[in-house]
C-alpha atoms as a PDB file:
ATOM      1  CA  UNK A   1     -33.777-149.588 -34.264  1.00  0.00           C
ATOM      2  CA  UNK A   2     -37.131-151.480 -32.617  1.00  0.00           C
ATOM      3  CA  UNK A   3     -38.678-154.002 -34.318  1.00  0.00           C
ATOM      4  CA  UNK A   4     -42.199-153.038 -35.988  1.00  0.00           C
ATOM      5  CA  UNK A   5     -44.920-154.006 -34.023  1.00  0.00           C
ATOM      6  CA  UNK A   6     -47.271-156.719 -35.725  1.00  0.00           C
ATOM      7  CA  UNK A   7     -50.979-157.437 -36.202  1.00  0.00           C
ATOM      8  CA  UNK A   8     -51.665-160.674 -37.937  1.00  0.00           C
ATOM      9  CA  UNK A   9     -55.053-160.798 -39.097  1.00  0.00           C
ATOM     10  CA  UNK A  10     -55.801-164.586 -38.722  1.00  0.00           C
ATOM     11  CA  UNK A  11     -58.275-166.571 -40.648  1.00  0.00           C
ATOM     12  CA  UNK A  12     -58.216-169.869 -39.317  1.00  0.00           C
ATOM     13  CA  UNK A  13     -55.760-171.671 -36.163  1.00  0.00           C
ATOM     14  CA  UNK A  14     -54.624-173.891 -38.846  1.00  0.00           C
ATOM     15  CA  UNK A  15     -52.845-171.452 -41.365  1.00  0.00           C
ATOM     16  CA  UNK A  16     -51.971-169.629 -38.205  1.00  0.00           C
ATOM     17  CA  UNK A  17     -49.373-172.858 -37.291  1.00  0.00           C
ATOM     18  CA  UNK A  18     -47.776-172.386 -40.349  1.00  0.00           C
ATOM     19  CA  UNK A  19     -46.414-169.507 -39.387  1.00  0.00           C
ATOM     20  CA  UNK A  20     -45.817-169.104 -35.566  1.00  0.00           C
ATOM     21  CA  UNK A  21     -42.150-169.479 -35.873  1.00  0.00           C
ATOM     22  CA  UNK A  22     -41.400-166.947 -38.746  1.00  0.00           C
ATOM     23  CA  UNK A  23     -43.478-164.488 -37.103  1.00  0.00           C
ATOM     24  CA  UNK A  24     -41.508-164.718 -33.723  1.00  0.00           C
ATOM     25  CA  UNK A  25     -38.796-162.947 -35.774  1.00  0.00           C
ATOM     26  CA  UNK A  26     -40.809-160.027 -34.614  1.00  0.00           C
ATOM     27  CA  UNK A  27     -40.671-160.633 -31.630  1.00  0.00           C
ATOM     28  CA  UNK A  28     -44.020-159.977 -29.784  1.00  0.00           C
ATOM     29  CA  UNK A  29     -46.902-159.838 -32.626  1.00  0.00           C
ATOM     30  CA  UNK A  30     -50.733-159.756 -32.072  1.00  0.00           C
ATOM     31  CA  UNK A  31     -52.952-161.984 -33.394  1.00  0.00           C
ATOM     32  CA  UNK A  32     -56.242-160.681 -34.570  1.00  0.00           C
ATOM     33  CA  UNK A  33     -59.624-162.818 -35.326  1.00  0.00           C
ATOM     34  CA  UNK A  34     -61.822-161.046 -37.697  1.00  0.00           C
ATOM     35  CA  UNK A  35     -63.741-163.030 -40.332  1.00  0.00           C
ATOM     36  CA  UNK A  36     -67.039-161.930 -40.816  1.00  0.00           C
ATOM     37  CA  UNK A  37     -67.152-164.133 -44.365  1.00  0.00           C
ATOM     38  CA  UNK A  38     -66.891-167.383 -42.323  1.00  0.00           C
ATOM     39  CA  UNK A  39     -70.386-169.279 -42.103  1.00  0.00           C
ATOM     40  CA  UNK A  40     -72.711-170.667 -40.862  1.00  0.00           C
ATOM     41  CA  UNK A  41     -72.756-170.110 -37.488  1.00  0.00           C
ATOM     42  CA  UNK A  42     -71.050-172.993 -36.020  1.00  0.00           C
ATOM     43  CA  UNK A  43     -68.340-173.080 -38.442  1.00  0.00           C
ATOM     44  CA  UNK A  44     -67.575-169.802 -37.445  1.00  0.00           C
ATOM     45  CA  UNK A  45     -67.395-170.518 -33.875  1.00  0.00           C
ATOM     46  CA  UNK A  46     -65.065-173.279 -34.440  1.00  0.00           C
ATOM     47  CA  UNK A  47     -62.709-171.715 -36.486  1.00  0.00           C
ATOM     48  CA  UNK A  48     -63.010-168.488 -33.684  1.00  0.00           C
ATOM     49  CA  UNK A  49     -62.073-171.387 -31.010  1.00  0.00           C
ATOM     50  CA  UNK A  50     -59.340-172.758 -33.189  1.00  0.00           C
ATOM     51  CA  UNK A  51     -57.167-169.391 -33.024  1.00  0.00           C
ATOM     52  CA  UNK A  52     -57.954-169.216 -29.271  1.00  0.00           C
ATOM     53  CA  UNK A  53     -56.446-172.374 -27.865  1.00  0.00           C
ATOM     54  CA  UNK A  54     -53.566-171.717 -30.834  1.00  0.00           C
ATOM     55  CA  UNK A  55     -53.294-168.536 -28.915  1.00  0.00           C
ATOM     56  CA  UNK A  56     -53.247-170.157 -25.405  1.00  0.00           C
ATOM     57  CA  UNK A  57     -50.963-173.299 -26.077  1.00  0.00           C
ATOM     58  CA  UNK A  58     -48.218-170.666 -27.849  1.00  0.00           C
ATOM     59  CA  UNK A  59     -48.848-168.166 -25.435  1.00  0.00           C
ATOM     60  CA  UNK A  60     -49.686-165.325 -28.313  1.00  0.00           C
ATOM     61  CA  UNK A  61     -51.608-161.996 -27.593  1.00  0.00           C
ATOM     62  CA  UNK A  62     -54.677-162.201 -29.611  1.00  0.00           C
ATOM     63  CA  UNK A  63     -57.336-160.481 -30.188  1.00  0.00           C
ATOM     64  CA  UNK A  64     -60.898-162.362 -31.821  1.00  0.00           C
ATOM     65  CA  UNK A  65     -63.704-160.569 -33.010  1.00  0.00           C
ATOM     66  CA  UNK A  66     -66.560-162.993 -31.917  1.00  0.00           C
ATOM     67  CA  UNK A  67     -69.611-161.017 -33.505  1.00  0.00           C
ATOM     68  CA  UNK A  68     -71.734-162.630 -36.382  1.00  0.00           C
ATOM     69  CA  UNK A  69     -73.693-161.622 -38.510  1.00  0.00           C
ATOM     70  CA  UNK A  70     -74.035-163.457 -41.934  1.00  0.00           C
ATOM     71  CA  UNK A  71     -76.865-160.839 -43.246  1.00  0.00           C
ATOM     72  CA  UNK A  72     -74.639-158.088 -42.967  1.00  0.00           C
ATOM     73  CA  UNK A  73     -71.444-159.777 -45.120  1.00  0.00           C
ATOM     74  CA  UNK A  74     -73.930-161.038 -47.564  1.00  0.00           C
ATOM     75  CA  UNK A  75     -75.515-157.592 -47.534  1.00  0.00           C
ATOM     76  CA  UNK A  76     -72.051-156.368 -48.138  1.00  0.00           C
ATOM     77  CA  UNK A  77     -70.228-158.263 -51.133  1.00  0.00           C
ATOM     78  CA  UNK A  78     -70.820-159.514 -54.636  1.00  0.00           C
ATOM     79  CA  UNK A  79     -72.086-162.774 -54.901  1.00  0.00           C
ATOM     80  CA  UNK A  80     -69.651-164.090 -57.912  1.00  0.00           C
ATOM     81  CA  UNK A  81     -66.178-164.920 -58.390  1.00  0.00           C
ATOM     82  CA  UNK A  82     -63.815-163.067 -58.526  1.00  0.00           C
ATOM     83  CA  UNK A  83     -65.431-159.902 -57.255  1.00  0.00           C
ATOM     84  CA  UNK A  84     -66.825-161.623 -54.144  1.00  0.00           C
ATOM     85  CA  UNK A  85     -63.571-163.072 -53.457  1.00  0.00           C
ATOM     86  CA  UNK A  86     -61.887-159.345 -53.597  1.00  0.00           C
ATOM     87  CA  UNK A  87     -64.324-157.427 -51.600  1.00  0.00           C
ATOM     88  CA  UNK A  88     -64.272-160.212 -48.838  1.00  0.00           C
ATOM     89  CA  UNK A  89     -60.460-159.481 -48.792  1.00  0.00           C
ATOM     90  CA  UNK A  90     -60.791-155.996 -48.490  1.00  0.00           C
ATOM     91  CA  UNK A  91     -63.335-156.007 -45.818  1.00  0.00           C
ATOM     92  CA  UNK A  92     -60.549-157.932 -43.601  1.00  0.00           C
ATOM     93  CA  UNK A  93     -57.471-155.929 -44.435  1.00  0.00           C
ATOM     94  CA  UNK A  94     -59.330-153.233 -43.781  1.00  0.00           C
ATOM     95  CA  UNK A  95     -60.274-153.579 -40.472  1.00  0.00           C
ATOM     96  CA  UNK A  96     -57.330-155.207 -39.911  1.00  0.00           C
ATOM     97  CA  UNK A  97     -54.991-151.748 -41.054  1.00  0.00           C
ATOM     98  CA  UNK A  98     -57.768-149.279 -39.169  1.00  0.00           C
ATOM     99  CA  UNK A  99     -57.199-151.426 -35.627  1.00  0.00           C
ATOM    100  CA  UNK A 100     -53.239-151.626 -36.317  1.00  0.00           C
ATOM    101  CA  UNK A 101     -53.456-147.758 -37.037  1.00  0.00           C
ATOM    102  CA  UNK A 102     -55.915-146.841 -33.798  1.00  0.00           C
ATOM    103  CA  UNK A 103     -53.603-149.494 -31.682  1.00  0.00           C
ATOM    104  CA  UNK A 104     -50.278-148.367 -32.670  1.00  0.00           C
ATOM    105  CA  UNK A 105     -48.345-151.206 -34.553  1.00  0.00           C
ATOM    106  CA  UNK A 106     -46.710-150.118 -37.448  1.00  0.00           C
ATOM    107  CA  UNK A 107     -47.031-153.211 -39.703  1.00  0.00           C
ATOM    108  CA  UNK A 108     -49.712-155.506 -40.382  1.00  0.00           C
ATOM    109  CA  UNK A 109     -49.783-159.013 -42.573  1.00  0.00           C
ATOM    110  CA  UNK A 110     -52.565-161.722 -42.855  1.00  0.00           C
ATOM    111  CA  UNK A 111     -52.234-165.687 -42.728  1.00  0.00           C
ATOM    112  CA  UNK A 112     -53.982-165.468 -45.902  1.00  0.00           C
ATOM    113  CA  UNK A 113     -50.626-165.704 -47.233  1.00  0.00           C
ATOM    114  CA  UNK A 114     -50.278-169.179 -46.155  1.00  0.00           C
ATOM    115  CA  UNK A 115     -53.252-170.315 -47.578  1.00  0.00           C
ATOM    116  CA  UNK A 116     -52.740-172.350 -51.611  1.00  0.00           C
ATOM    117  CA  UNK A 117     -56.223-171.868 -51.795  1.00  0.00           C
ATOM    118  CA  UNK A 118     -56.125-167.488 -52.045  1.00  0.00           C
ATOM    119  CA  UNK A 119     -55.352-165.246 -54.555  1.00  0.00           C
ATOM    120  CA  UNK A 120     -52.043-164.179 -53.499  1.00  0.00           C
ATOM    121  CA  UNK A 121     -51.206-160.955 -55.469  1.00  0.00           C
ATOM    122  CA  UNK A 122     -54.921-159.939 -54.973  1.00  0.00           C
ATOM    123  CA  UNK A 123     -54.035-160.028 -51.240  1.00  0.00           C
ATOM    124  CA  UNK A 124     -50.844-158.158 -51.168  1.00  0.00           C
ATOM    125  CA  UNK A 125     -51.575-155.593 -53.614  1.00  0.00           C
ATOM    126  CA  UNK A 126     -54.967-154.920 -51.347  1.00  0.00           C
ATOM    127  CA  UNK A 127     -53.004-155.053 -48.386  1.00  0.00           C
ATOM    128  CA  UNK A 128     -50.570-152.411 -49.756  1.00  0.00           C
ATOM    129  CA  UNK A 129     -53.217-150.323 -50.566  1.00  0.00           C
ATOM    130  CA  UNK A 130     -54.809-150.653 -46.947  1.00  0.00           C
ATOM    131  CA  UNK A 131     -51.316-150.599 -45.849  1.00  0.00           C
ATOM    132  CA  UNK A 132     -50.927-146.942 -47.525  1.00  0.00           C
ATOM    133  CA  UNK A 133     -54.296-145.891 -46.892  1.00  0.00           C
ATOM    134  CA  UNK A 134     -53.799-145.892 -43.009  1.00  0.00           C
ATOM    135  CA  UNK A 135     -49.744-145.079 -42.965  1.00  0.00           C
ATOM    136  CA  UNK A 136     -48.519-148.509 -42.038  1.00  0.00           C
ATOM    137  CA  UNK A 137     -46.455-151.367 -43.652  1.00  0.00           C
ATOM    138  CA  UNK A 138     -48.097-154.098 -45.141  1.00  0.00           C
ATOM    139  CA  UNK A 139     -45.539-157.120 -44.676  1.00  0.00           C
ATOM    140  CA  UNK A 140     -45.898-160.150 -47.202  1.00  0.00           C
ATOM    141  CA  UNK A 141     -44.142-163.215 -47.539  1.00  0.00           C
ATOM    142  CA  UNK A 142     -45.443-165.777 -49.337  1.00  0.00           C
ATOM    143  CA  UNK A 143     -45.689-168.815 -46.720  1.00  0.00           C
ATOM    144  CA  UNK A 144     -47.478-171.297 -49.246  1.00  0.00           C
ATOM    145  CA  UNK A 145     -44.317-173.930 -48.750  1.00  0.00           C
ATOM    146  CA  UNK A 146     -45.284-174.060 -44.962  1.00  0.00           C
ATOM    147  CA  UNK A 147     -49.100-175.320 -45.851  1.00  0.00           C
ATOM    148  CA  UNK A 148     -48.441-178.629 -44.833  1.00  0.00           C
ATOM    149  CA  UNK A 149     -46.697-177.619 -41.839  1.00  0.00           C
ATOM    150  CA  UNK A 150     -49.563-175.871 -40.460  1.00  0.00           C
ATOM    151  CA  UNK A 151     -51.598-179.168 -41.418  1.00  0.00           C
ATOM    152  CA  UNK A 152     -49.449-181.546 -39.214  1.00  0.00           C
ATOM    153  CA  UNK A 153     -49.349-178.658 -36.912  1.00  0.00           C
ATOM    154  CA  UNK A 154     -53.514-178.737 -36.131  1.00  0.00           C
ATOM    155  CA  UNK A 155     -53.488-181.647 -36.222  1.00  0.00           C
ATOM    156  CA  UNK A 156     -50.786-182.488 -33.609  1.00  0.00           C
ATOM    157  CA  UNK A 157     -52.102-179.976 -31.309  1.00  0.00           C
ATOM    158  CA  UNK A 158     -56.085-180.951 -32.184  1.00  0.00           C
ATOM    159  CA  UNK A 159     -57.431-177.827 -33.932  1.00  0.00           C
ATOM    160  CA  UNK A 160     -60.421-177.996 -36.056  1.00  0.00           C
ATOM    161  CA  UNK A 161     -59.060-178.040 -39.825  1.00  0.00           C
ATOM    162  CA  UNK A 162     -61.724-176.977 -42.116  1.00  0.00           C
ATOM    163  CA  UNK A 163     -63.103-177.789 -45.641  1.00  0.00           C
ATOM    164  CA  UNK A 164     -63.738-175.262 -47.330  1.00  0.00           C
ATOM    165  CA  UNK A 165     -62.868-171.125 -46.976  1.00  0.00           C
ATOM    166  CA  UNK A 166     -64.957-169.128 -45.377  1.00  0.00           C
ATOM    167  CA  UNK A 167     -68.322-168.426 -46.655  1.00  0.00           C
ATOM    168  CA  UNK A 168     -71.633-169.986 -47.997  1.00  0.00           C
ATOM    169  CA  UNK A 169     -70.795-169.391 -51.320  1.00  0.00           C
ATOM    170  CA  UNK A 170     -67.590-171.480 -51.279  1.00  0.00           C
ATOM    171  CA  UNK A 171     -69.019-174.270 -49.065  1.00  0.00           C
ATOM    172  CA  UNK A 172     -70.976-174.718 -51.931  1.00  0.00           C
ATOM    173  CA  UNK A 173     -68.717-174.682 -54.310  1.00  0.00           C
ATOM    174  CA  UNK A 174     -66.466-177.023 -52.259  1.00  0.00           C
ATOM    175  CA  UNK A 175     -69.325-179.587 -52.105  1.00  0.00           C
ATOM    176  CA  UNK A 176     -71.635-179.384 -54.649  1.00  0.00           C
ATOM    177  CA  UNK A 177     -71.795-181.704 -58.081  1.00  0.00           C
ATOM    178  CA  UNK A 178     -73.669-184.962 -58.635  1.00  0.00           C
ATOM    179  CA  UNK A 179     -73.887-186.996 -55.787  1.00  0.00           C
ATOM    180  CA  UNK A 180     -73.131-191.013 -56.354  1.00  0.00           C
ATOM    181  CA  UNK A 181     -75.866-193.164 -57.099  1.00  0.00           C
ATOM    182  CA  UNK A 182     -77.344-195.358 -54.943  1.00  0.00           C
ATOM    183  CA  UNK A 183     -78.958-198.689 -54.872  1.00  0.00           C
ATOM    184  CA  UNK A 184     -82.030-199.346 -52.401  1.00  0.00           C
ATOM    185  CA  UNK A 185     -80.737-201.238 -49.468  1.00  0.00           C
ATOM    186  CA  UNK A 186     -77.237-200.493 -50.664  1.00  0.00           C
ATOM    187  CA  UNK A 187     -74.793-198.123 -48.373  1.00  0.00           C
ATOM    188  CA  UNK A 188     -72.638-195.586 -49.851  1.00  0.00           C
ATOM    189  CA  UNK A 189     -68.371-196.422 -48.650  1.00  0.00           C
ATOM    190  CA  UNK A 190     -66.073-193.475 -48.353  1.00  0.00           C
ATOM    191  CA  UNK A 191     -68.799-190.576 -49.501  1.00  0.00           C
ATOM    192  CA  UNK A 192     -67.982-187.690 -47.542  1.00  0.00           C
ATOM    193  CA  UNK A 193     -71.178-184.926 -47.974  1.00  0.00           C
ATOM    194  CA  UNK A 194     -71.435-180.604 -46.398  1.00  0.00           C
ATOM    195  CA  UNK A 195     -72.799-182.524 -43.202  1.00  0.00           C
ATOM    196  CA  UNK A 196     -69.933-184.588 -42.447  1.00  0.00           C
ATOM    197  CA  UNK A 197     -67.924-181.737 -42.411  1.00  0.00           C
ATOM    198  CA  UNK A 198     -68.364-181.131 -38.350  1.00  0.00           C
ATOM    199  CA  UNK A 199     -65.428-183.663 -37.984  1.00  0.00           C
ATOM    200  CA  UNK A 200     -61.871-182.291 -37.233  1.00  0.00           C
ATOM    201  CA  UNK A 201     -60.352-184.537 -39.330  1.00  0.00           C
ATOM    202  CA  UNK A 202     -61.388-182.528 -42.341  1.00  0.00           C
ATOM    203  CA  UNK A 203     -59.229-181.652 -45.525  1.00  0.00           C
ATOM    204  CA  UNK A 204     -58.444-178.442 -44.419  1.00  0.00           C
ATOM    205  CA  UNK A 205     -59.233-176.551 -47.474  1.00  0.00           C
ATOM    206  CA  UNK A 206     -58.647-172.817 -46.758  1.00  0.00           C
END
């Protein structure tokens, strides 16, 4: 019997690390880049150039959906928890199933599954049901233990490891609450605030 053919919908290089290795068990999978929750615009492009040199160094087919436009996701999804959260999930297993389904692979799975950070049983049950909605296999494995892999993975290989998951919403929610006070004349050690988050060397919160 052939092995299924795989698309891996891909949020970020960094939980994509994690899970290079167990995916090879398929042999030849596809990785696909669409995350049209990720903002602003910069953020996105890093995270977009992240899973492209993952791609390159491991050699992976990939495909990335480069095309942004914020207005339209936040045109798109409930603005609170946990609705938000569940329609942003659906949008990308969606797409993900209908390109797996026009392209011919007969499974799909998502690096969301990687992630501590997700709501794991939201994601498989929607991915069954996108899964079942398009006549393919969703396959789910919860990768959580290999988190820190794919850490020590980006950052070995210099990918950008973000802060926070995706969208405005949760960069908020990642940053806000009362900043420290300061003294006139007095410098703030070891304060990390949203703009400091262009450096690689973030967290990695995804």
């Amino acid at each position: 019997m052939n092995e299924p053919t795989l698309l891996v919908h891909t949020c970020c290089g960094l939980c994509l690390a994690a899970i290079v290795d167990p995916l090879r068990r398929f042999g030849r999978f596809t990785v696909y880049f669409y995350n049209p929750n990720i903002q602003p615009l910069l953020e996105f492009r890093r995270r977009a150039k992240s899973v492209h040199v993952l791609a390159e160094q491991q050699r992976l087919d990939a495909i990335v959906d480069e095309r942004y436009d914020a207005k339209a996701f936040l045109g798109s999804v409930p603005w609170d928890r946990p609705q938000r959260c569940l329609a942003c999930y659906r949008m990308r297993l969606r797409a993900t199933a209908a390109l797996a389904a026009e392209k011919g692979f007969s499974a799909f799975t998502t690096t969301l599954l990687a992630s501590g950070h997700q709501d794991h049983e939201a994601v498989r049950r929607i991915g069954r049901e996108e899964a079942a909605r398009h006549g393919l296999r969703f396959y789910e494995e919860d990768w959580r233990p290999l988190a820190a892999r794919g850490h020590e993975e980006a950052k070995r290989r210099g990918l950008y490891r973000q802060q926070y998951c995706g969208c405005l919403f949760s960069e908020q929610e990642r940053f806000e609450g009362p900043r420290p006070r300061r003294e006139a004349g007095t410098r703030l050690h070891g304060y990390r605030g949203a703009s400091e988050t262009e450096s690689a060397e973030g967290g990695g919160e995804t």
